[in-house]
N, C-alpha and C. Protein backbone atom coordinates (compact mmCIF):
# COMPACT_ATOMS: atom_id res chain seq x y z
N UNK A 1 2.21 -17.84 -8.65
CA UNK A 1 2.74 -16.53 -8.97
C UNK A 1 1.66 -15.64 -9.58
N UNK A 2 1.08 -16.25 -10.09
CA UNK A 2 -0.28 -15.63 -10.67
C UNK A 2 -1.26 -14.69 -9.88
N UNK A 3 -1.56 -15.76 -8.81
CA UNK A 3 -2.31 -14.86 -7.91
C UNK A 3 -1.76 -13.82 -6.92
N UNK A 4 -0.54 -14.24 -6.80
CA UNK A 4 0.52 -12.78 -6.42
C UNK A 4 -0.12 -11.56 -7.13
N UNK A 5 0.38 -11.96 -8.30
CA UNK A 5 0.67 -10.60 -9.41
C UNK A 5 -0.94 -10.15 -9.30
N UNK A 6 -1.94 -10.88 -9.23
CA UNK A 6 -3.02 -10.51 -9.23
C UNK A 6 -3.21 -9.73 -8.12
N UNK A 7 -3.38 -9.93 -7.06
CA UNK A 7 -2.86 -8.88 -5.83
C UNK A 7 -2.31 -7.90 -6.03
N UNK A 8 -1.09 -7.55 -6.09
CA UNK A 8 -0.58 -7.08 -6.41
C UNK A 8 -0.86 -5.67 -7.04
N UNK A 9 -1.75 -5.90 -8.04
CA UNK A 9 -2.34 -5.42 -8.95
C UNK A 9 -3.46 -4.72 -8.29
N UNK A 10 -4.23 -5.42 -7.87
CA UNK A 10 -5.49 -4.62 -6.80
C UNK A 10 -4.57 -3.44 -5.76
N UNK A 11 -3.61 -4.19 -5.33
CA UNK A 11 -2.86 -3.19 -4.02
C UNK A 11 -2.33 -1.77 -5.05
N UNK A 12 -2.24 -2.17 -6.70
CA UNK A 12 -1.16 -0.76 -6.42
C UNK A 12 -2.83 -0.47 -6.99
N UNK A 13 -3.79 -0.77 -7.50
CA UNK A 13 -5.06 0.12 -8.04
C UNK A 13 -5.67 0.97 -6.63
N UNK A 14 -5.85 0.23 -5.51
CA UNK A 14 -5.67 0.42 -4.30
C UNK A 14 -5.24 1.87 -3.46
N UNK A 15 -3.80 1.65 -4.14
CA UNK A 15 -2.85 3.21 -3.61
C UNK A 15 -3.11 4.16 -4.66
N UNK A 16 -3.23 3.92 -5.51
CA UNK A 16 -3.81 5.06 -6.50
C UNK A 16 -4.92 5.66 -6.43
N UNK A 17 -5.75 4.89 -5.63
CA UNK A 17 -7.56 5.58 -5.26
C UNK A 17 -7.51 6.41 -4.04
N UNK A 18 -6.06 5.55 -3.23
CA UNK A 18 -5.87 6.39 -2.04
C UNK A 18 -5.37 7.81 -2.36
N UNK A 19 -4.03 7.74 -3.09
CA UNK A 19 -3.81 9.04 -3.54
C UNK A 19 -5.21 9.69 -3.72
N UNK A 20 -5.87 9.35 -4.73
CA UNK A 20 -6.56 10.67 -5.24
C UNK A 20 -7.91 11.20 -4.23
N UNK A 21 -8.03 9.66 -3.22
CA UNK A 21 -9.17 10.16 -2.75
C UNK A 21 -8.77 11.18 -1.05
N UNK A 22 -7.23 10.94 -0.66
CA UNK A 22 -6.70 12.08 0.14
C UNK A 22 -6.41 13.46 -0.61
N UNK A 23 -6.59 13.47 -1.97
CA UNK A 23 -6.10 14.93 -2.51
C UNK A 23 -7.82 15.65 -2.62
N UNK A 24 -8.49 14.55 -2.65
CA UNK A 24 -10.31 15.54 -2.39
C UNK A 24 -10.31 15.94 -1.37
N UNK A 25 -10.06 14.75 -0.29
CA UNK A 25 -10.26 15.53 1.06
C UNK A 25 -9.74 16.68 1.56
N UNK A 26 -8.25 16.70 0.68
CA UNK A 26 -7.92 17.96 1.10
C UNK A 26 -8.49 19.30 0.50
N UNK A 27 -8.93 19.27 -0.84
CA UNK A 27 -9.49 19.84 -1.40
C UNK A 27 -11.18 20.11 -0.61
N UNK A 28 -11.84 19.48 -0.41
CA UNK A 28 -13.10 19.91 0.29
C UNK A 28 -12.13 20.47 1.65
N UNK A 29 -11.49 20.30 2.52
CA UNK A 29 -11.01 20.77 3.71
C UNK A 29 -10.96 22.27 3.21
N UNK A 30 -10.04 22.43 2.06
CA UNK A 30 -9.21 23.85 1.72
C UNK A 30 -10.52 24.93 1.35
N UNK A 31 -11.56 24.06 0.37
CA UNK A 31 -12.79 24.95 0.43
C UNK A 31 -13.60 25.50 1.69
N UNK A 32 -13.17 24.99 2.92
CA UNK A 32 -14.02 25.13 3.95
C UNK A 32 -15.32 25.03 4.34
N UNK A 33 -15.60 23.31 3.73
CA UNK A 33 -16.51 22.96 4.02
C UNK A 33 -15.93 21.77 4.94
N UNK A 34 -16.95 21.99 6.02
CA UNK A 34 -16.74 21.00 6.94
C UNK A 34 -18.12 20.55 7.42
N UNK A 35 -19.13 20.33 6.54
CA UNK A 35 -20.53 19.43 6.52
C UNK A 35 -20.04 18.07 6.46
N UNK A 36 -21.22 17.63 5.93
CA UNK A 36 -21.30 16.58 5.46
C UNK A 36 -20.19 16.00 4.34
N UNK A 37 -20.01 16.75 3.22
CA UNK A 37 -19.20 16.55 2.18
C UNK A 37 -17.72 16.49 2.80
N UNK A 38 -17.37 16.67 3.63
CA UNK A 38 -15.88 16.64 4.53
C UNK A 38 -16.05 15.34 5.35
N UNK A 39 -17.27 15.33 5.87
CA UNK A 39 -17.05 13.63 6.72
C UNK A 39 -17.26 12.60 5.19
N UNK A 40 -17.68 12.43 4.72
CA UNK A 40 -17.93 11.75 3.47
C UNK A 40 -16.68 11.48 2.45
N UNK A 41 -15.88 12.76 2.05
CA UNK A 41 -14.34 12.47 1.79
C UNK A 41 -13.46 11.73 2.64
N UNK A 42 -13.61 11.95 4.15
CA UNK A 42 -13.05 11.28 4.86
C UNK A 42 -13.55 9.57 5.21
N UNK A 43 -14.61 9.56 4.82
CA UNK A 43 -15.31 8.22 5.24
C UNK A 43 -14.40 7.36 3.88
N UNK A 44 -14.45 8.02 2.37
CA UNK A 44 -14.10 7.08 1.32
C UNK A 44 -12.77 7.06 1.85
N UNK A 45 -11.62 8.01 2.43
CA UNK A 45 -10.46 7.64 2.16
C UNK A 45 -10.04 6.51 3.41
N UNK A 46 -11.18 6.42 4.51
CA UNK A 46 -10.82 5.65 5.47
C UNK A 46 -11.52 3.84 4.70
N UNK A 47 -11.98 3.89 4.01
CA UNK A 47 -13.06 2.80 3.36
C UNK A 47 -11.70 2.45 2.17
N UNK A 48 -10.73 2.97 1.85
CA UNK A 48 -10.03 2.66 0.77
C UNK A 48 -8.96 1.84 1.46
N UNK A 49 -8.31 2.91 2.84
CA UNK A 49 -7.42 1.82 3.95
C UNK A 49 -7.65 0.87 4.27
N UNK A 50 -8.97 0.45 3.97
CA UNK A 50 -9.83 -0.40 5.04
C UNK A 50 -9.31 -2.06 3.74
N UNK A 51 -10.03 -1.40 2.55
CA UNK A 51 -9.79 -2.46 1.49
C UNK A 51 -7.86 -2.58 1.21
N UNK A 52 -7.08 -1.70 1.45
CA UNK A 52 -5.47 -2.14 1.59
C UNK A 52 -5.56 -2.74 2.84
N UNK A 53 -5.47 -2.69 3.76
CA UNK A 53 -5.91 -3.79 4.90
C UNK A 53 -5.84 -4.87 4.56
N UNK A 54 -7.10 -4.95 3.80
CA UNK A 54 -7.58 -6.80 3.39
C UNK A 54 -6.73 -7.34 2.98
N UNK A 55 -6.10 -6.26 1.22
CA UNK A 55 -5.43 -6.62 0.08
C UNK A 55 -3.80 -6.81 0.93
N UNK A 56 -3.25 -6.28 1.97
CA UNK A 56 -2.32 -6.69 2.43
C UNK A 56 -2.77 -8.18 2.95
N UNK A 57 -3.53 -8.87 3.59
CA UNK A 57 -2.84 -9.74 4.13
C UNK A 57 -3.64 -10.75 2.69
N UNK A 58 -3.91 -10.42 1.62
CA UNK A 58 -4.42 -11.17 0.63
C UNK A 58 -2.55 -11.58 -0.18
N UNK A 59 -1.87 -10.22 0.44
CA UNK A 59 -0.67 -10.85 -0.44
C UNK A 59 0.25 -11.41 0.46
N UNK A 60 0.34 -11.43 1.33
CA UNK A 60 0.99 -12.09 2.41
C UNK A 60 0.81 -13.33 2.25
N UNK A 61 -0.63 -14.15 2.29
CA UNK A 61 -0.73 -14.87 1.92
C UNK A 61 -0.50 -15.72 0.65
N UNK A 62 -0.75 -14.96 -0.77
CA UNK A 62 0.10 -15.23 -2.10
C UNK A 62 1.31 -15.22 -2.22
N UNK A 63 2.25 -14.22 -1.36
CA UNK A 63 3.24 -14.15 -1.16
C UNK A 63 3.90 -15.28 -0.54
N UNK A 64 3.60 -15.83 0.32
CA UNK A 64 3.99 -17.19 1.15
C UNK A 64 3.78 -18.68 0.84
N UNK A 65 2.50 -18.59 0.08
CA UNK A 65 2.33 -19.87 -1.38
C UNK A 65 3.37 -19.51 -2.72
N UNK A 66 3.95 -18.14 -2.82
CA UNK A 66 4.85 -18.30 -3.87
C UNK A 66 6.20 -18.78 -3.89
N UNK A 67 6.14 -18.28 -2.38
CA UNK A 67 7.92 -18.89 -1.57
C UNK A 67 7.87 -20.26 -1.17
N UNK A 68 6.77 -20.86 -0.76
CA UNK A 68 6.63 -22.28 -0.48
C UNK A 68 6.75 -23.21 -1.93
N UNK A 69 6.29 -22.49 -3.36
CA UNK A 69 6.66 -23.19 -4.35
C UNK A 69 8.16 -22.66 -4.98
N UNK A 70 8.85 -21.93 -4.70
CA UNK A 70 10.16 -21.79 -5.02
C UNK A 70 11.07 -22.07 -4.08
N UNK A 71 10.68 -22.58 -2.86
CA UNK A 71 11.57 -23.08 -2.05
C UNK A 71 12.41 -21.88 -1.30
N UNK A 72 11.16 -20.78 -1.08
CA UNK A 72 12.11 -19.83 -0.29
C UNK A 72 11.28 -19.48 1.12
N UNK A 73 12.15 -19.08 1.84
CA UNK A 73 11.53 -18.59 3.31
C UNK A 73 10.21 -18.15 3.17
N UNK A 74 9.38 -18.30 4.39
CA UNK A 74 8.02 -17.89 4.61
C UNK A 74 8.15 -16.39 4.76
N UNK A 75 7.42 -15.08 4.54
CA UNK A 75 7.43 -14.12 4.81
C UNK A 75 8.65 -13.01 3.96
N UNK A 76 8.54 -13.59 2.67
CA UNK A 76 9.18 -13.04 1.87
C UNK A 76 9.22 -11.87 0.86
N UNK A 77 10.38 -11.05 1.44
CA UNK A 77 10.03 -9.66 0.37
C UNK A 77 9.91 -9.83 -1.22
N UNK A 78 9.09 -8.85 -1.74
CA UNK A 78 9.07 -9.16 -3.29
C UNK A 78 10.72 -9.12 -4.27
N UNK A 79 11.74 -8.68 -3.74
CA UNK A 79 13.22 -9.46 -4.63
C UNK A 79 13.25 -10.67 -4.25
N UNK A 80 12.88 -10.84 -3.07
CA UNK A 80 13.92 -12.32 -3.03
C UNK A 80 12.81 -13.02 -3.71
N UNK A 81 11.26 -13.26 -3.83
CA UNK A 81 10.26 -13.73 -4.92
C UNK A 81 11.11 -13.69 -6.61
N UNK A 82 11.32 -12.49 -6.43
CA UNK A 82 12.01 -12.11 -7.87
C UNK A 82 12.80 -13.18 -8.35
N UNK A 83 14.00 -12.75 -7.31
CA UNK A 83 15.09 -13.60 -7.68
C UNK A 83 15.12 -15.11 -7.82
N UNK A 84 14.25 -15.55 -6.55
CA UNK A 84 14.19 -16.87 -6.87
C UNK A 84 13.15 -17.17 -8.33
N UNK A 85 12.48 -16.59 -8.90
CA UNK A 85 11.17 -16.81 -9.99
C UNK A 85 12.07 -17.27 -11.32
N UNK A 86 12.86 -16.36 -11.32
CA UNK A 86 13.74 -16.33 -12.55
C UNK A 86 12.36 -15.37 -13.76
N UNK A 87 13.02 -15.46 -14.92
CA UNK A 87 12.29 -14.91 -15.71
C UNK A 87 10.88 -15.48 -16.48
N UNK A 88 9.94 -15.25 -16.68
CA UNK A 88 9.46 -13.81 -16.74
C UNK A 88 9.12 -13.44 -15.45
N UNK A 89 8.90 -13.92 -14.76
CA UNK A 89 8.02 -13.53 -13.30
C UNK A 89 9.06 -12.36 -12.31
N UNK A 90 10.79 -12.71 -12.65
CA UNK A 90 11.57 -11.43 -11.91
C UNK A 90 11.11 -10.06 -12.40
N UNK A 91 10.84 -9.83 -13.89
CA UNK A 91 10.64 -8.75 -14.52
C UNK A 91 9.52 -8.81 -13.61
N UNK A 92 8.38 -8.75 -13.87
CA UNK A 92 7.45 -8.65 -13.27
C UNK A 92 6.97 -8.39 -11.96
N UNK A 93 7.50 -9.09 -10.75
CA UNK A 93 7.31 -8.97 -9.75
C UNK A 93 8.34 -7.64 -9.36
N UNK A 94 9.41 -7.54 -10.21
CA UNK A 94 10.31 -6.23 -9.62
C UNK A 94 9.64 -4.84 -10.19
N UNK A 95 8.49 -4.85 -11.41
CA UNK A 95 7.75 -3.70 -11.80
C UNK A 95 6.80 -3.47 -10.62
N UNK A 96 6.49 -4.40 -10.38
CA UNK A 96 5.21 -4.52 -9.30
C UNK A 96 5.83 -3.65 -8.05
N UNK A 97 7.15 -4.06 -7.84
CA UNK A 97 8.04 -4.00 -6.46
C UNK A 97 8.16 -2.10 -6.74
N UNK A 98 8.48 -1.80 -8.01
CA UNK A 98 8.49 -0.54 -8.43
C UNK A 98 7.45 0.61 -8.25
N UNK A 99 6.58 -0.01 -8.71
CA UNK A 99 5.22 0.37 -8.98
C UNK A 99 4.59 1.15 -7.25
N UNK A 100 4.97 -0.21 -6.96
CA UNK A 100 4.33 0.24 -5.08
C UNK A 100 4.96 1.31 -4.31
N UNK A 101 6.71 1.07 -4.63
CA UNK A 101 7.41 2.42 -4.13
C UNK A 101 6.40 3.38 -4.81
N UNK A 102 6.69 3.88 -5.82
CA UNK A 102 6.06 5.15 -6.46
C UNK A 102 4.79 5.45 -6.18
N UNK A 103 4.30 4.53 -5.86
CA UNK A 103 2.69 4.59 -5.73
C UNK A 103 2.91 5.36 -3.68
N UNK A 104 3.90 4.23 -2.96
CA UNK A 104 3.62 4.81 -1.60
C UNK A 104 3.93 6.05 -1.37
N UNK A 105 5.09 6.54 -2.73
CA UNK A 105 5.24 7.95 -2.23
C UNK A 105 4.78 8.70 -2.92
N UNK A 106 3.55 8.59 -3.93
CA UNK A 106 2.92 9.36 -3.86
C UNK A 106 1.92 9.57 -2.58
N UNK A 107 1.63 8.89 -2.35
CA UNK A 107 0.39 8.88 -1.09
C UNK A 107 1.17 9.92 -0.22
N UNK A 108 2.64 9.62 0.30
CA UNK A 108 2.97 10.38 1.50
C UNK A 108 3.33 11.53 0.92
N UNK A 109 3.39 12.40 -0.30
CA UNK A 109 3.63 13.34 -0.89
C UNK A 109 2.27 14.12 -0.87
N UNK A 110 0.87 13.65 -0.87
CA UNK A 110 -0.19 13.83 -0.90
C UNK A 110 -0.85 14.35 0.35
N UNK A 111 -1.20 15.97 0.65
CA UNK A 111 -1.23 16.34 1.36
C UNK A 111 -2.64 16.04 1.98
N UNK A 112 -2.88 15.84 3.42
CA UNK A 112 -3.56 15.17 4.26
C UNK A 112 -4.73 16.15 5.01
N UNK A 113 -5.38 15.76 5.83
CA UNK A 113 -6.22 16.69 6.73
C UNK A 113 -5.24 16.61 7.99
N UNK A 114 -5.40 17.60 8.71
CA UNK A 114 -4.45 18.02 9.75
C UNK A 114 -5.34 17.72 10.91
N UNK A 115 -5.00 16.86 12.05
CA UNK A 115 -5.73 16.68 12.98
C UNK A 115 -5.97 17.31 13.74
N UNK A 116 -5.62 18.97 13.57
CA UNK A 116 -6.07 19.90 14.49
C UNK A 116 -6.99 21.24 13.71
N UNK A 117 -6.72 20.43 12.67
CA UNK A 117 -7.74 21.46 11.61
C UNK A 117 -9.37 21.26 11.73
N UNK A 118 -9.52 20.12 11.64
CA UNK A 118 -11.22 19.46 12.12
C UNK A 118 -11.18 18.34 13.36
N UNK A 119 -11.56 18.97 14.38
CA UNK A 119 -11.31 17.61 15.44
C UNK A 119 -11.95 16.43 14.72
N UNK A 120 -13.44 16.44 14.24
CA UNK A 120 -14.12 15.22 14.13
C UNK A 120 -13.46 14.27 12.64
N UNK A 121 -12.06 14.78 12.02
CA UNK A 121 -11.45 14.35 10.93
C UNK A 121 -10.35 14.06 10.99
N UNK A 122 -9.51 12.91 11.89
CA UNK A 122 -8.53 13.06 11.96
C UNK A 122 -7.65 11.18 11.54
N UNK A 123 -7.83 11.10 10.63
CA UNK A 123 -7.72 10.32 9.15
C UNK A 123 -5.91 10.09 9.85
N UNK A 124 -5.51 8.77 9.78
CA UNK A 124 -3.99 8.62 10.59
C UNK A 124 -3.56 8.25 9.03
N UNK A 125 -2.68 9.41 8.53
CA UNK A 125 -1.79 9.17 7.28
C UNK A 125 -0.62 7.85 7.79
N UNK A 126 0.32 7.89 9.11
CA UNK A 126 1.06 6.95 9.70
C UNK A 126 0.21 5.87 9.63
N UNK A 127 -0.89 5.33 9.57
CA UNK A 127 -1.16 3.93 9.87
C UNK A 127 -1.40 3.73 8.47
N UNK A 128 -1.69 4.42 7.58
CA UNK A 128 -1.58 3.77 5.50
C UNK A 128 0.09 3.84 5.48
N UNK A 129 0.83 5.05 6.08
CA UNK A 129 1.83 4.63 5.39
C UNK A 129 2.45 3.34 6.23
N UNK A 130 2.79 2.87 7.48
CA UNK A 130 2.97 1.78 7.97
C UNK A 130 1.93 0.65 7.04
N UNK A 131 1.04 0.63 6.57
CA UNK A 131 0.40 -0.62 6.25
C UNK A 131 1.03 -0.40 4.73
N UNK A 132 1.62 0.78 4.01
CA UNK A 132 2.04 0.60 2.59
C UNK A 132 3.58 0.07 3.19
N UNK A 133 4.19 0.48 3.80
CA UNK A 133 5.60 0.60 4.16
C UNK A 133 5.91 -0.83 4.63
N UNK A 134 4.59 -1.60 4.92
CA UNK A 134 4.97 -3.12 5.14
C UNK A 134 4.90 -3.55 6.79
N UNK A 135 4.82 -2.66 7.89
CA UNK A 135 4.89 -2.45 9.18
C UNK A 135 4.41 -3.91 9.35
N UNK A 136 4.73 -4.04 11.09
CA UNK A 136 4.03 -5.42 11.78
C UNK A 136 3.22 -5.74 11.03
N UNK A 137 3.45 -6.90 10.83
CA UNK A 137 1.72 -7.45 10.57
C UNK A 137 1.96 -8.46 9.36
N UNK A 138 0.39 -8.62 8.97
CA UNK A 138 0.11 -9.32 7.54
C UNK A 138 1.44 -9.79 7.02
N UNK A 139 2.32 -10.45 7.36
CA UNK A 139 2.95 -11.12 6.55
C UNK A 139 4.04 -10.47 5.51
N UNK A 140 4.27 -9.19 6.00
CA UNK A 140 4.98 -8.47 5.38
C UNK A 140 6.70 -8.25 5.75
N UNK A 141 6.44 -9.02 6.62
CA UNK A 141 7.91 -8.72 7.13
C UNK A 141 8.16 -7.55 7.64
N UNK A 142 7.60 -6.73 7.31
CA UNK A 142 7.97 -5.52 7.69
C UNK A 142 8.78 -4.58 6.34
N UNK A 143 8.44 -5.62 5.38
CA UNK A 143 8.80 -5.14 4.34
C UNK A 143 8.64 -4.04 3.18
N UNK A 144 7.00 -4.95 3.65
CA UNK A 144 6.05 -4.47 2.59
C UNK A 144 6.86 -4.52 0.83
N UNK A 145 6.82 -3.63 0.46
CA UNK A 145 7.16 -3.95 -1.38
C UNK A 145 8.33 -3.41 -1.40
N UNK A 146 9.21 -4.39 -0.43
CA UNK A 146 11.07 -3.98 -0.15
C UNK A 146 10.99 -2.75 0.51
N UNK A 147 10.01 -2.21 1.14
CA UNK A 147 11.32 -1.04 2.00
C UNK A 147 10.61 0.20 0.93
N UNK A 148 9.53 0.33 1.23
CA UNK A 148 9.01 1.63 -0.02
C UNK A 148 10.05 2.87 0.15
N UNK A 149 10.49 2.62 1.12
CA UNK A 149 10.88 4.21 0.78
C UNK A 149 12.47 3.78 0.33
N UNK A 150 12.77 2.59 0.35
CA UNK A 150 14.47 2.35 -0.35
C UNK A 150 14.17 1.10 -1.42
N UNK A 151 13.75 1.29 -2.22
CA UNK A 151 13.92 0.00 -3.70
C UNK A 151 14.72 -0.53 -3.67
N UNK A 152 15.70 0.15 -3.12
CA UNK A 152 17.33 -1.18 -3.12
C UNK A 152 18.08 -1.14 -2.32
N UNK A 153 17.07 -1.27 -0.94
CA UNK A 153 17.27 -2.25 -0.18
C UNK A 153 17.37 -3.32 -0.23
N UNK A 154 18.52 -4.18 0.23
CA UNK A 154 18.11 -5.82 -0.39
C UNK A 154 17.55 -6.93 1.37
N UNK A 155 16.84 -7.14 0.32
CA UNK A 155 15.72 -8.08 1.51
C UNK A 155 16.48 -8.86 2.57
């Protein structure tokens, strides 16, 4: 459970760098610079997806050693982790579960570069939010951190 939460932890530090490093880009976009300093905002915010990438299937994997020691299904959303953990680890893993909603919607609240604004900048907000939102893949079920955009949803 440990190394869950440790994950965890990187993923929401993760969405928080994303937030801020899509609110520069938009900010150098809005100044109308489109040099160098515009591919370069765009390079960090694609270099930040790149490290949620990893950190997803880093918890997929923690995630699936935590259900294999509580005796729950492979590919498990963070309540049913919860629920089966019991306390302290439910508190915990359901802040975490919290944390990520708020965190994903800030990102999708966070206004983007427009792919018809700079052809050579066109940064896919849909493929962070599918990789926050839990989409195919990595072990998420499709879950990702319950259903970011519904917290109570039940798994």
């Amino acid at each position: 459970m440990d190394r869950l939460s440790q994950v965890l932890w990187r993923e929401r530090e993760l969405l928080e760098t994303l937030s801020y490093k899509l609110a520069v880009e938009r900010l150098v976009l809005d100044s109308g610079r489109t040099d160098g300093l515009l591919l370069s905002a765009t390079r960090e915010v694609e270099g930040v997806r790149a490290a949620l990438r990893a950190t997803e299937v880093l918890r997929a994997v923690a995630a699936d050693e935590a259900a294999e020691a509580l005796g729950v299904a492979p590919d498990p959303s963070l309540t049913a982790l919860a629920d089966a953990a019991g306390d302290p680890w439910r508190g915990i893993l359901l802040d975490h579960r919290d944390a990520l909603v708020r965190l994903g919607a800030a990102v999708t609240r966070t206004p983007g570069v427009g792919a018809g604004q700079v052809p050579a900048v066109r940064p896919s907000r849909r493929r962070t939010l599918v990789l926050i939102a839990g989409g195919a893949g990595a072990g998420s079920g499709g879950r990702g951190a319950d259903a970011v955009d519904d917290p109570s949803r039940e798994a």
